[in-house]
Protein backbone atom coordinates (compact mmCIF):
# COMPACT_ATOMS: atom_id res chain seq x y z
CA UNK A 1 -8.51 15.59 15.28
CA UNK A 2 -6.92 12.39 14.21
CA UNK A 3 -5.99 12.62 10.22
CA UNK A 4 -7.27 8.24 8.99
CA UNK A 5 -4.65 6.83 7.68
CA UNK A 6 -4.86 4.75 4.34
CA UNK A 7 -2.70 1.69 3.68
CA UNK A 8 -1.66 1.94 -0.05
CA UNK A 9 -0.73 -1.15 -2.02
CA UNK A 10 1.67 -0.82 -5.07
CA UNK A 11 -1.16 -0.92 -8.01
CA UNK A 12 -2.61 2.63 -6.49
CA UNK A 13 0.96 4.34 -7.09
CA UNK A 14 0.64 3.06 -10.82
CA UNK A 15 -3.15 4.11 -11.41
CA UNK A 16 -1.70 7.47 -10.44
CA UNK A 17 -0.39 7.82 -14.47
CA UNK A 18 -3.42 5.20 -15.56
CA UNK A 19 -6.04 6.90 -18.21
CA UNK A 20 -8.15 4.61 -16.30
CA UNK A 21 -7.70 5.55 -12.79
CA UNK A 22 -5.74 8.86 -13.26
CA UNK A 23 -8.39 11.16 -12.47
CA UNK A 24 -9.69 9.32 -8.54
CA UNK A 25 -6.27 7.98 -7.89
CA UNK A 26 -4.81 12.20 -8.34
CA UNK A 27 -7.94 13.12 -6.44
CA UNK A 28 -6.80 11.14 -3.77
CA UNK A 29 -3.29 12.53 -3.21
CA UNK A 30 -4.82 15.94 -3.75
CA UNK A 31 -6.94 14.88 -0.26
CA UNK A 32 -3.59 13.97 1.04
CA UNK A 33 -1.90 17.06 0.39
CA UNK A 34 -5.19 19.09 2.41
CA UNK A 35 -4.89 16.94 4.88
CA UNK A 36 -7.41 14.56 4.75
CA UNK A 37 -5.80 11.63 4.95
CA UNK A 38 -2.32 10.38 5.96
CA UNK A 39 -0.58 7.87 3.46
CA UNK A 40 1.22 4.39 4.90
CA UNK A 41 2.75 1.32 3.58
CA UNK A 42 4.94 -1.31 3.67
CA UNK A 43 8.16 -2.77 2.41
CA UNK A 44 6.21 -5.58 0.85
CA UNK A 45 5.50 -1.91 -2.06
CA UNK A 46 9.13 -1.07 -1.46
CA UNK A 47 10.16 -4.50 -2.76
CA UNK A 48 6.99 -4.20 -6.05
CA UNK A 49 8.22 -1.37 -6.60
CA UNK A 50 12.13 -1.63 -7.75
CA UNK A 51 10.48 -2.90 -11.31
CA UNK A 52 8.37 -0.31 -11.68
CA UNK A 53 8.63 2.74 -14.59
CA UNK A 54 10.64 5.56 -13.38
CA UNK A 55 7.82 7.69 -12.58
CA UNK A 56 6.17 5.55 -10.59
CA UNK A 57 9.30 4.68 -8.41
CA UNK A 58 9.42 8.85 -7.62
CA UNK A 59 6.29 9.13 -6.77
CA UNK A 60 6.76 6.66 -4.17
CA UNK A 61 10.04 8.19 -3.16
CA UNK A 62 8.07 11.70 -2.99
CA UNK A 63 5.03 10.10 -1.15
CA UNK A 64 6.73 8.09 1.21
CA UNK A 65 9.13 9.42 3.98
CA UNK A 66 10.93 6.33 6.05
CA UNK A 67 8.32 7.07 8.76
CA UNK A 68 5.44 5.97 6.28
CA UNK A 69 6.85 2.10 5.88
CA UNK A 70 6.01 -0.34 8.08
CA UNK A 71 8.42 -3.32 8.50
CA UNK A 72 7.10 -6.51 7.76
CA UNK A 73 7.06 -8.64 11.17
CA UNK A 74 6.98 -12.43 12.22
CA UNK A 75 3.32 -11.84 13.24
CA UNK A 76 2.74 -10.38 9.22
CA UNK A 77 4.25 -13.08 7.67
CA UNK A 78 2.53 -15.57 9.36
CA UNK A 79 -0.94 -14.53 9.06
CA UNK A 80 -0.23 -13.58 5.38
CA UNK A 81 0.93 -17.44 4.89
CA UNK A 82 -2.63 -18.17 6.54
CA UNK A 83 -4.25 -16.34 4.18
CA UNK A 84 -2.96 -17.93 1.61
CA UNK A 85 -3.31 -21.41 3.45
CA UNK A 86 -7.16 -21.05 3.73
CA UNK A 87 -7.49 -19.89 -0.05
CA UNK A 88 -8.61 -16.19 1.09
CA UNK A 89 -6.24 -15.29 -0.87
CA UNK A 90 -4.14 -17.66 -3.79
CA UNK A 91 -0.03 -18.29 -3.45
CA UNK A 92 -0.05 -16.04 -7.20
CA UNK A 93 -0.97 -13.19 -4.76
CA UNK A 94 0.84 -13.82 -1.80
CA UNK A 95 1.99 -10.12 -1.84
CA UNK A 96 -1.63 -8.97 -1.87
CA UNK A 97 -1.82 -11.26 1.75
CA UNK A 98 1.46 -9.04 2.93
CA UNK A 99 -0.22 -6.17 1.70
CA UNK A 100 -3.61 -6.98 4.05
CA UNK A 101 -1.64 -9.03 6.76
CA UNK A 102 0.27 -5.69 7.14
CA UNK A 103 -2.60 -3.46 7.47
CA UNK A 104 -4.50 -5.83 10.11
CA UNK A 105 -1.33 -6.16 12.44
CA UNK A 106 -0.79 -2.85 12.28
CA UNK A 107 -4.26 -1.55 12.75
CA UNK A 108 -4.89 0.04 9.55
CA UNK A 109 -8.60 0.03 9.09
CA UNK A 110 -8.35 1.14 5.14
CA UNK A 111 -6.93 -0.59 2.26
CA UNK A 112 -6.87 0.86 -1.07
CA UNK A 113 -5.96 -0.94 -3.95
């Protein structure tokens, strides 16, 4: 059987340590540790997340092997940029575009954020 795979953008590694979303966002990797789910995402997080606490950055580095990332593409950044060019999404959140332009070229039917 074929594990789904969730795209995860950068704000779901931080609600890991959030009082607010500490308890679902743990429950989550606990499913990913049993196997329900397998974890992906991009370099657009790589990038977010250099400025991130300490923590955070290791829990990324822990979560996500090299195999997990996906390489932003020509094809990515373009229908990001048409995102943003038909106001689905605003030029302050052009990352969040990368972050869904990413999971639609690659096929990823799950988002979380």
């Amino acid at each position: 059987m074929r594990i789904p795979t969730l795209y995860l953008d950068t704000s779901v590694l931080g609600g890991y340590f959030d009082d607010e979303w500490k308890q679902p966002t743990q429950e989550l990797w606990r499913q990913m540790k049993a196997g329900l789910w397998r974890f992906i995402c991009s370099d657009v997080t790589t990038g977010e997340i250099e400025g991130a606490p300490g923590r955070v950055r290791n829990l990324f580095l822990a979560t996500f092997p090299p195999e997990t990332l996906i390489e932003t593409t020509d094809e990515m950044q373009s229908l990001a940029a048409a995102y943003v060019a038909q106001g689905v999404v605003t030029a302050k959140y052009e990352d969040d575009a990368r972050h869904v332009a990413a999971c639609t070229v690659s096929a990823i039917n799950l988002l979380v954020s």
